[in-house]
C-alpha atoms as a PDB file:
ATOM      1  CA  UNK A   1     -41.062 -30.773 -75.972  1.00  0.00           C
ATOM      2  CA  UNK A   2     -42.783 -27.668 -76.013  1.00  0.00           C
ATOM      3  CA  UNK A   3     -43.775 -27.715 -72.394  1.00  0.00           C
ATOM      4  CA  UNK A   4     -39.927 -28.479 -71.525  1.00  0.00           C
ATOM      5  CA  UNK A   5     -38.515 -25.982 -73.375  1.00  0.00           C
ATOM      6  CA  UNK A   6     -41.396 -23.110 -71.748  1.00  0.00           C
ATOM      7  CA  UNK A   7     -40.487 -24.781 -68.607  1.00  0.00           C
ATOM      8  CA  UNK A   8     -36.863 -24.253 -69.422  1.00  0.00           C
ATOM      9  CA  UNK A   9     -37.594 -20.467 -70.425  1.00  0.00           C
ATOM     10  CA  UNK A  10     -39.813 -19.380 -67.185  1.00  0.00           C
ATOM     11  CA  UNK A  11     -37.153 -21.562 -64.702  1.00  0.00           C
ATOM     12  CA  UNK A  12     -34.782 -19.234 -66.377  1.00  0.00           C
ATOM     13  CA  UNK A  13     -36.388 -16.335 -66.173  1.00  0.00           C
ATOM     14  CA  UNK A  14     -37.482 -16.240 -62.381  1.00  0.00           C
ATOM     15  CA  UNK A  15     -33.396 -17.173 -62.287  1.00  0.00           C
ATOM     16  CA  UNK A  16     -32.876 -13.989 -63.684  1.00  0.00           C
ATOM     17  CA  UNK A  17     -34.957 -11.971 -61.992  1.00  0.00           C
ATOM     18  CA  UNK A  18     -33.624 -13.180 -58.751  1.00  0.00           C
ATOM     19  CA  UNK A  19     -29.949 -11.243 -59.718  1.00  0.00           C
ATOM     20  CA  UNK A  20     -30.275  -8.628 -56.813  1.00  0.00           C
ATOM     21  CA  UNK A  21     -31.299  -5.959 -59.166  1.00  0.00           C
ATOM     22  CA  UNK A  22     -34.063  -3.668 -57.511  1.00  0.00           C
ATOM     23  CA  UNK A  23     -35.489  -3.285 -61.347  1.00  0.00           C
ATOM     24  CA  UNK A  24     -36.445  -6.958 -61.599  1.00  0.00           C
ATOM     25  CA  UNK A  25     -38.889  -9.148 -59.341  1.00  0.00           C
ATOM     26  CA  UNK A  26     -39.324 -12.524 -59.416  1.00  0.00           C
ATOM     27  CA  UNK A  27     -42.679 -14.502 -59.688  1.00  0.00           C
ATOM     28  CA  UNK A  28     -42.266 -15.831 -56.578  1.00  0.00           C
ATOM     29  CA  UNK A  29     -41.958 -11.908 -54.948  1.00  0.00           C
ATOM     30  CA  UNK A  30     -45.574 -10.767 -56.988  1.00  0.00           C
ATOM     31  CA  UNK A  31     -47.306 -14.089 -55.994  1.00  0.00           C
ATOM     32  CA  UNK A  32     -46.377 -14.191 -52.423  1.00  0.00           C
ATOM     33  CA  UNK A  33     -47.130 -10.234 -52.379  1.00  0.00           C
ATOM     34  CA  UNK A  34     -50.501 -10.385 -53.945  1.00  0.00           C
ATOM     35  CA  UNK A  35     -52.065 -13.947 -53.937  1.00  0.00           C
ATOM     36  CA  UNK A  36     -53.296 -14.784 -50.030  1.00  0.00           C
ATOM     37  CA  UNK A  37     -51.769 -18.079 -49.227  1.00  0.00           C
ATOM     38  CA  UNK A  38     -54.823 -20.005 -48.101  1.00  0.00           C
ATOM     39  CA  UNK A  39     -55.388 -19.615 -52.714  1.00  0.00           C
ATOM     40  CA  UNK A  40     -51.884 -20.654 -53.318  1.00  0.00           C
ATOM     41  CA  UNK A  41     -52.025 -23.970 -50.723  1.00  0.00           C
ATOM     42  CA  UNK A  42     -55.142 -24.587 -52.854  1.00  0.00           C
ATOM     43  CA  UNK A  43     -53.813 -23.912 -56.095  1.00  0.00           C
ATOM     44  CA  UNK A  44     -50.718 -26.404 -55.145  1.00  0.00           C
ATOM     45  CA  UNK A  45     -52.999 -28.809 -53.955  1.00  0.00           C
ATOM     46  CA  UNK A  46     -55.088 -29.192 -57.187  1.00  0.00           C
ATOM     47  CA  UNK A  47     -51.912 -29.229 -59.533  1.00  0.00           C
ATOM     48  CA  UNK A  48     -50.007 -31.795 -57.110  1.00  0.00           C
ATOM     49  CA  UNK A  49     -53.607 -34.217 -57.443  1.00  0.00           C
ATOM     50  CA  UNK A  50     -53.943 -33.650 -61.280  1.00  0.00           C
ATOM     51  CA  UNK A  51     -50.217 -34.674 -61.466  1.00  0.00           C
ATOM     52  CA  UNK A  52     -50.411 -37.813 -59.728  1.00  0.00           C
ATOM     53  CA  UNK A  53     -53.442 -39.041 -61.385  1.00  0.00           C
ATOM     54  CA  UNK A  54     -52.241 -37.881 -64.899  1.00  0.00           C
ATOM     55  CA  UNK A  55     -49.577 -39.594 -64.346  1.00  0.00           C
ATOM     56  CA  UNK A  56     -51.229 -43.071 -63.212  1.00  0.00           C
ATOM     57  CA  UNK A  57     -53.295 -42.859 -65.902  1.00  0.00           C
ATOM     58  CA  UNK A  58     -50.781 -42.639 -68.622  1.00  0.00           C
ATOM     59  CA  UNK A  59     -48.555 -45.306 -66.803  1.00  0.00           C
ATOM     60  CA  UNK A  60     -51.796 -48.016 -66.170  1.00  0.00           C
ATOM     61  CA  UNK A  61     -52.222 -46.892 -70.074  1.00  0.00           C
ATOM     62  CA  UNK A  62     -48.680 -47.938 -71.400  1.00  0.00           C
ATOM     63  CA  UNK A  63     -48.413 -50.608 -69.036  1.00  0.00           C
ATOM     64  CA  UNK A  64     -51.973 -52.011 -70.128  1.00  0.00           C
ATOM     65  CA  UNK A  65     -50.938 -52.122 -74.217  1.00  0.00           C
ATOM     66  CA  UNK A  66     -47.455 -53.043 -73.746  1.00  0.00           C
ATOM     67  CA  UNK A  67     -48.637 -56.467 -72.335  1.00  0.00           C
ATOM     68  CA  UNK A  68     -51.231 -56.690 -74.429  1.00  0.00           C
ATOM     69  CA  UNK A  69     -48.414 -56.507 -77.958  1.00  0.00           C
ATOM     70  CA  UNK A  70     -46.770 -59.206 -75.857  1.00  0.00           C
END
């Protein structure tokens, strides 16, 4: 719940930062200014792969002890 509501926060943030107002720059601004883009590719890369398998995991996890209670 945590991570949602952080989510939530930063999603709302970058939102606001986005409001035309040369005072405020959004994440996306800084990172595409400062980060080269061969690190971010690789950096999107590694958290798309650690999704997918976290998420298998937990799934082949639930699915394995639900049939087992059956």
């Amino acid at each position: 719940m945590v991570f949602l509501g952080l989510t939530g926060v930063v999603l709302g943030m970058e939102i606001g930062a986005a409001d035309q107002n040369p005072a405020t720059v959004p994440w996306t601004d800084s990172i595409t200014d400062h980060v080269p883009g061969e690190a971010t590719a690789a950096a999107i890369g590694a958290r798309t792969l650690w999704l997918v398998a976290h998420f298998a995991r937990r799934y082949r996890r639930h699915h394995a002890t639900s049939t087992d209670q059956e």
